[in-house]
Structure formats: C-alpha cells, structure tokens
Protein backbone atom coordinates (compact mmCIF):
# COMPACT_ATOMS: atom_id res chain seq x y z
CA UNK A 1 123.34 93.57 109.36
CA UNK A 2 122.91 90.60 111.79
CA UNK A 3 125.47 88.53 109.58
CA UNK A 4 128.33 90.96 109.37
CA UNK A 5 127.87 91.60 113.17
CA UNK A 6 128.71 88.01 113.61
CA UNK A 7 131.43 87.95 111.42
CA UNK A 8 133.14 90.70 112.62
CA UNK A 9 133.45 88.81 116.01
CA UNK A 10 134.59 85.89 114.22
CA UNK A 11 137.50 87.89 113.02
CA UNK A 12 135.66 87.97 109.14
CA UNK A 13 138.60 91.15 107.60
CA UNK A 14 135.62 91.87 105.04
CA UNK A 15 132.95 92.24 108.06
CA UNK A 16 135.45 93.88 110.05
CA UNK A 17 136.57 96.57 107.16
CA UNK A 18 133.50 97.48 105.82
CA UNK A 19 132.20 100.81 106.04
CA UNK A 20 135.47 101.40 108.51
CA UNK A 21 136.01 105.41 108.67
CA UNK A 22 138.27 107.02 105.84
CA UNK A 23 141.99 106.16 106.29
CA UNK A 24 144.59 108.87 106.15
CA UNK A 25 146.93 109.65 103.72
CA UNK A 26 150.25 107.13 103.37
CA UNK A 27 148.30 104.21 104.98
CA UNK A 28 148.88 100.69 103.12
CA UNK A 29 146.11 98.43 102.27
CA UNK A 30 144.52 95.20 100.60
CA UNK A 31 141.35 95.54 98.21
CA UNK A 32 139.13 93.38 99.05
CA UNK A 33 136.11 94.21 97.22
CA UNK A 34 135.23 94.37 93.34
CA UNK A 35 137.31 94.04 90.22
CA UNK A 36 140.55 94.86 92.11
CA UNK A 37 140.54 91.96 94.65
CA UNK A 38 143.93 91.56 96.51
CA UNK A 39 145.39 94.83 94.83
CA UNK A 40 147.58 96.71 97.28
CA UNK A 41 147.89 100.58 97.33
CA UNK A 42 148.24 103.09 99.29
CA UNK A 43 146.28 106.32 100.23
CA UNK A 44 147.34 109.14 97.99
CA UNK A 45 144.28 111.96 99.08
CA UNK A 46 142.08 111.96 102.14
CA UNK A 47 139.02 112.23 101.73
CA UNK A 48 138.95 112.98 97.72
CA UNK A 49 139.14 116.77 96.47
CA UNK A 50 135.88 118.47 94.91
CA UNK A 51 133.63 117.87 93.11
CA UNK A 52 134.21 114.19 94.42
CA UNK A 53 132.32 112.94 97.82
CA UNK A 54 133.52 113.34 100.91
CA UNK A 55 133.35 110.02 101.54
CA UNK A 56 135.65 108.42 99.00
CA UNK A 57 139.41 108.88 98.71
CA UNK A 58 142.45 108.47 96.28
CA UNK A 59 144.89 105.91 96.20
CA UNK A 60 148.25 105.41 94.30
CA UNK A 61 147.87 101.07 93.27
CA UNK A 62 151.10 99.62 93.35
CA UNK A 63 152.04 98.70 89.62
CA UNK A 64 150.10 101.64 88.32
CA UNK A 65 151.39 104.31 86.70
CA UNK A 66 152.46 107.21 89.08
CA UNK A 67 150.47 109.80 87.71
CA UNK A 68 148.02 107.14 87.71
CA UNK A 69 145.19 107.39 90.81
CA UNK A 70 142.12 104.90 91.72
CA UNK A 71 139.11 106.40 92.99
CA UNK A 72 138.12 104.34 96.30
CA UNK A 73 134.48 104.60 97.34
CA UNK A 74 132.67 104.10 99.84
CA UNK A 75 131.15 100.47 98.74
CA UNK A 76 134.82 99.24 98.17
CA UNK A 77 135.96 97.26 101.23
CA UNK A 78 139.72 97.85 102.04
CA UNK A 79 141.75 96.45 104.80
CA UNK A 80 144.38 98.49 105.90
CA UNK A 81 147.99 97.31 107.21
CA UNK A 82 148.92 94.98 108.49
CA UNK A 83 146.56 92.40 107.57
CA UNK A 84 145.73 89.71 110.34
CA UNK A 85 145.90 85.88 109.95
CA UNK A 86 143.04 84.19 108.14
CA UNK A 87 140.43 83.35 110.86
CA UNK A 88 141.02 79.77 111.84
CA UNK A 89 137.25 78.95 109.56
CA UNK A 90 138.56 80.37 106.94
CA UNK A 91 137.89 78.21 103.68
CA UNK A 92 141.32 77.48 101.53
CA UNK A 93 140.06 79.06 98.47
CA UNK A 94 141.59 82.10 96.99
CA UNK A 95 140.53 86.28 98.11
CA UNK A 96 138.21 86.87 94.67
CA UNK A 97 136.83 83.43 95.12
CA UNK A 98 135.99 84.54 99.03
CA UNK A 99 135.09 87.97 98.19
CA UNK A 100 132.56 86.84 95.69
CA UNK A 101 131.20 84.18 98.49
CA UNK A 102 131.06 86.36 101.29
CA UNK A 103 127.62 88.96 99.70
CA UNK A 104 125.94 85.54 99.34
CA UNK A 105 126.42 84.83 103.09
CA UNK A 106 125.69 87.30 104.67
CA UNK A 107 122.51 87.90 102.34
CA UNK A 108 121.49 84.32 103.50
CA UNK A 109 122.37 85.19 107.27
CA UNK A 110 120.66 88.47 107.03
CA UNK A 111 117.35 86.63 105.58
CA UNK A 112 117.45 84.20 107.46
CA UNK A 113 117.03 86.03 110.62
CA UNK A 114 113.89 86.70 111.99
CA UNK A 115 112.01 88.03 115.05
CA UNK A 116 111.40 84.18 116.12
CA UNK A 117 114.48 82.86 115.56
CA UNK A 118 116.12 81.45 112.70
CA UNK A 119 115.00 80.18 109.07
CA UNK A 120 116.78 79.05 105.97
CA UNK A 121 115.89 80.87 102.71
CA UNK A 122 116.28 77.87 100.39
CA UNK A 123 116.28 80.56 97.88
CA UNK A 124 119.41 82.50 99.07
CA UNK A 125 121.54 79.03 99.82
CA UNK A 126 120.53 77.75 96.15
CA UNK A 127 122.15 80.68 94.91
CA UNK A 128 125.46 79.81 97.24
CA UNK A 129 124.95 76.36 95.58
CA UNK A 130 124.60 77.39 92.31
CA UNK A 131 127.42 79.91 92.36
CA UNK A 132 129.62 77.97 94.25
CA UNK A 133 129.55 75.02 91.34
CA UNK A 134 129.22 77.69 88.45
CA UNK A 135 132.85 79.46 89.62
CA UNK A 136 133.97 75.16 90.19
CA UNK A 137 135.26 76.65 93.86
CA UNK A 138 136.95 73.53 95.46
CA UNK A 139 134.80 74.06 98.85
CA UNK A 140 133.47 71.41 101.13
CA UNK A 141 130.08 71.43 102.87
CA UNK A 142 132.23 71.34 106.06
CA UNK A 143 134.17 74.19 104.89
CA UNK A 144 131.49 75.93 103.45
CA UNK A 145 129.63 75.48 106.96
CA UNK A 146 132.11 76.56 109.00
CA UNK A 147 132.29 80.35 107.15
CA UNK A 148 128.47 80.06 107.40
CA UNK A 149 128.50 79.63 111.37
CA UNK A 150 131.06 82.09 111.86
CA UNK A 151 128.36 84.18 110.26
CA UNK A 152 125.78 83.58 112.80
CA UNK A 153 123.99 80.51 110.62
CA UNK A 154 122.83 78.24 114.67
CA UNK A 155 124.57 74.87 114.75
CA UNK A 156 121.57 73.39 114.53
CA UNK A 157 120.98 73.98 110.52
CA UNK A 158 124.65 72.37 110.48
CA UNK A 159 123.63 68.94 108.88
CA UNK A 160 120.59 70.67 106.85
CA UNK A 161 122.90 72.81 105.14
CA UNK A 162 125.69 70.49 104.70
CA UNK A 163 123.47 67.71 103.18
CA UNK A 164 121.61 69.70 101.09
CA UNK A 165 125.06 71.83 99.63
CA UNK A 166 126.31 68.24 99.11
CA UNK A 167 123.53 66.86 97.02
CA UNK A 168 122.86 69.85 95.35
CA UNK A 169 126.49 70.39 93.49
CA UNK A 170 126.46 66.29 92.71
CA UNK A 171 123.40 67.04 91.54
CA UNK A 172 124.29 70.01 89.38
CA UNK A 173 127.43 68.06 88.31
CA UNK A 174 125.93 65.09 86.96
CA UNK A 175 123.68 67.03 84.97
CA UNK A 176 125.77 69.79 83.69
CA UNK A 177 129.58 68.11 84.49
CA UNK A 178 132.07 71.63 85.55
CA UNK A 179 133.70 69.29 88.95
CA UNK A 180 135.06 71.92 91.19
CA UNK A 181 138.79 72.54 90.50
CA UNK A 182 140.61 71.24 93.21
CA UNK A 183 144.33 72.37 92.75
CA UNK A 184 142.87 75.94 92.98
CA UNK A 185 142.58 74.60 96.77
CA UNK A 186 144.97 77.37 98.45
CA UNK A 187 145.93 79.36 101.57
CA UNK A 188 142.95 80.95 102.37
CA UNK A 189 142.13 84.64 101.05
CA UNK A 190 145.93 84.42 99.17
CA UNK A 191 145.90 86.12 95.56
CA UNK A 192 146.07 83.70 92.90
C-alpha cells in the first residue's frame, strides 16, 4: 500500500505497526486498532495455542480480569513499548478519533495513486469530509492536510484539498448544524 509506505517514513505508529511480526511473550503494548483503542496489555501467549491461528496471540489487558485473556489478531494494529512521540504532523485530536481517520487516508492515498501520477478520488475525500463532520472531530484543513501529505497526498493537491474540506463541512454544517467540538482538541493520539 503506496499510502502506508509513506507513512511509515513519516513516522505514522499505525503504518509503522501494522502487520509487524508476532511479539513475544511479556512485551507491553498500545491498541491501536478497533473497539479497544488506547487499551494497554501485555502478551500473555505467543503465537495463540490450537485450534487458534498461528498468526494471532493472547494478551492479559490491564484492568481485565486475570483469568481474563483478549484474543489479538492479525488485523488488530498494536504498538509495542515504548511508544515514540507523536510525529511532528500529527493532528491534536484524540487515538480513536485518529484511528478511525487513518483507513480513510490511506484508502484515499492508495486510490489516488496511479501509473501516471496522482488523482483525487472526490469520492474517497467526501467520505473523510463527511466522517470527519459526522464524529464533530475539531480538525483543520491545515491539520487535516498535513496527516494527508505525510501520507504521500503531492503538495500540489494542498490548496484543492484544503478548500474543498473547508467548504464542504460549512457546507454540511449549515445544513445539518453538529459544529465540530473543539475542547475535544487534545495532545495528539492521547486517550480521552
């Protein structure tokens, strides 16, 4: 994926952790995928026992019951300890707000590509449009640019993109109202 090649030079943790190899047993880590966003656990079994794959594991979440043990697998992105510094792009929104973000960019980076060059897929950024003002994410067009370049979006869609994200959540907000939520402005991928 041309878009999570990018990112993971750009120091992206979710480009850089996915599909890493299977961490050993003891290791620490940050979910960073799915309904457990921002959890923390740590590796209990690696890889899983039968009859489970191979390629999952079992961890021990902090918080959870001891006898208690989460299935990871292998579409769950985790980053293991210690976790860097947010990348200097990173947008100061919350981890679940950036983990549900992230698919839609790299789905518009990875359409976007092509043997030519580089084209938008209006219909992909919509959707980053749409979702961005449906979850009222307190995101600029700067911001949201910035996570887009560092994604391998050229500089020069910069002003494209930035006018049209603009427009299109005023847009969507004077028709429907649901103004982006500005004190959930945070450190970027914190836990909230």
């Amino acid at each position: 994926m041309p878009g999570r090649a990018e990112g993971r030079s750009s120091g992206c943790p979710f480009c850089r952790c996915a599909g890493s190899p299977l961490p050993q047993a003891g290791t620490r880590f940050r979910v960073l995928s799915g309904f457990d966003v921002g959890r923390i656990g740590t590796v209990a079994q690696s890889p899983a026992p039968p009859p489970l794959s191979e390629s999952e594991f079992l961890a021990q979440m902090d918080g959870d019951d001891p006898e208690v043990q989460r299935r990871i697998l292998p579409r769950d992105i985790i980053e293991p300890f210690p976790i860097a510094e947010p990348p200097e792009w990173a947008p100061p929104i919350s981890l679940a707000e950036t983990s549900d973000l992230h698919g839609l960019i790299l789905a518009l980076c990875d359409a976007g590509r092509t043997g030519d060059g580089w084209v938008i897929d209006w219909d992909i950024f919509y959707g980053v449009v749409a979702k961005i003002w449906c979850m009222r994410i307190p995101i600029t067009a700067s911001e949201l640019w910035r996570v887009c370049h560092a994604h391998g979006i050229p500089g020069q869609f910069e002003a494209e993109l930035t006018d049209f994200f603009t427009k299109g959540r005023e847009l969507l907000i004077c028709a429907f109202g649901r103004k982006p939520i500005k004190k959930n402005r945070v450190k970027p991928f914190s836990v909230s």
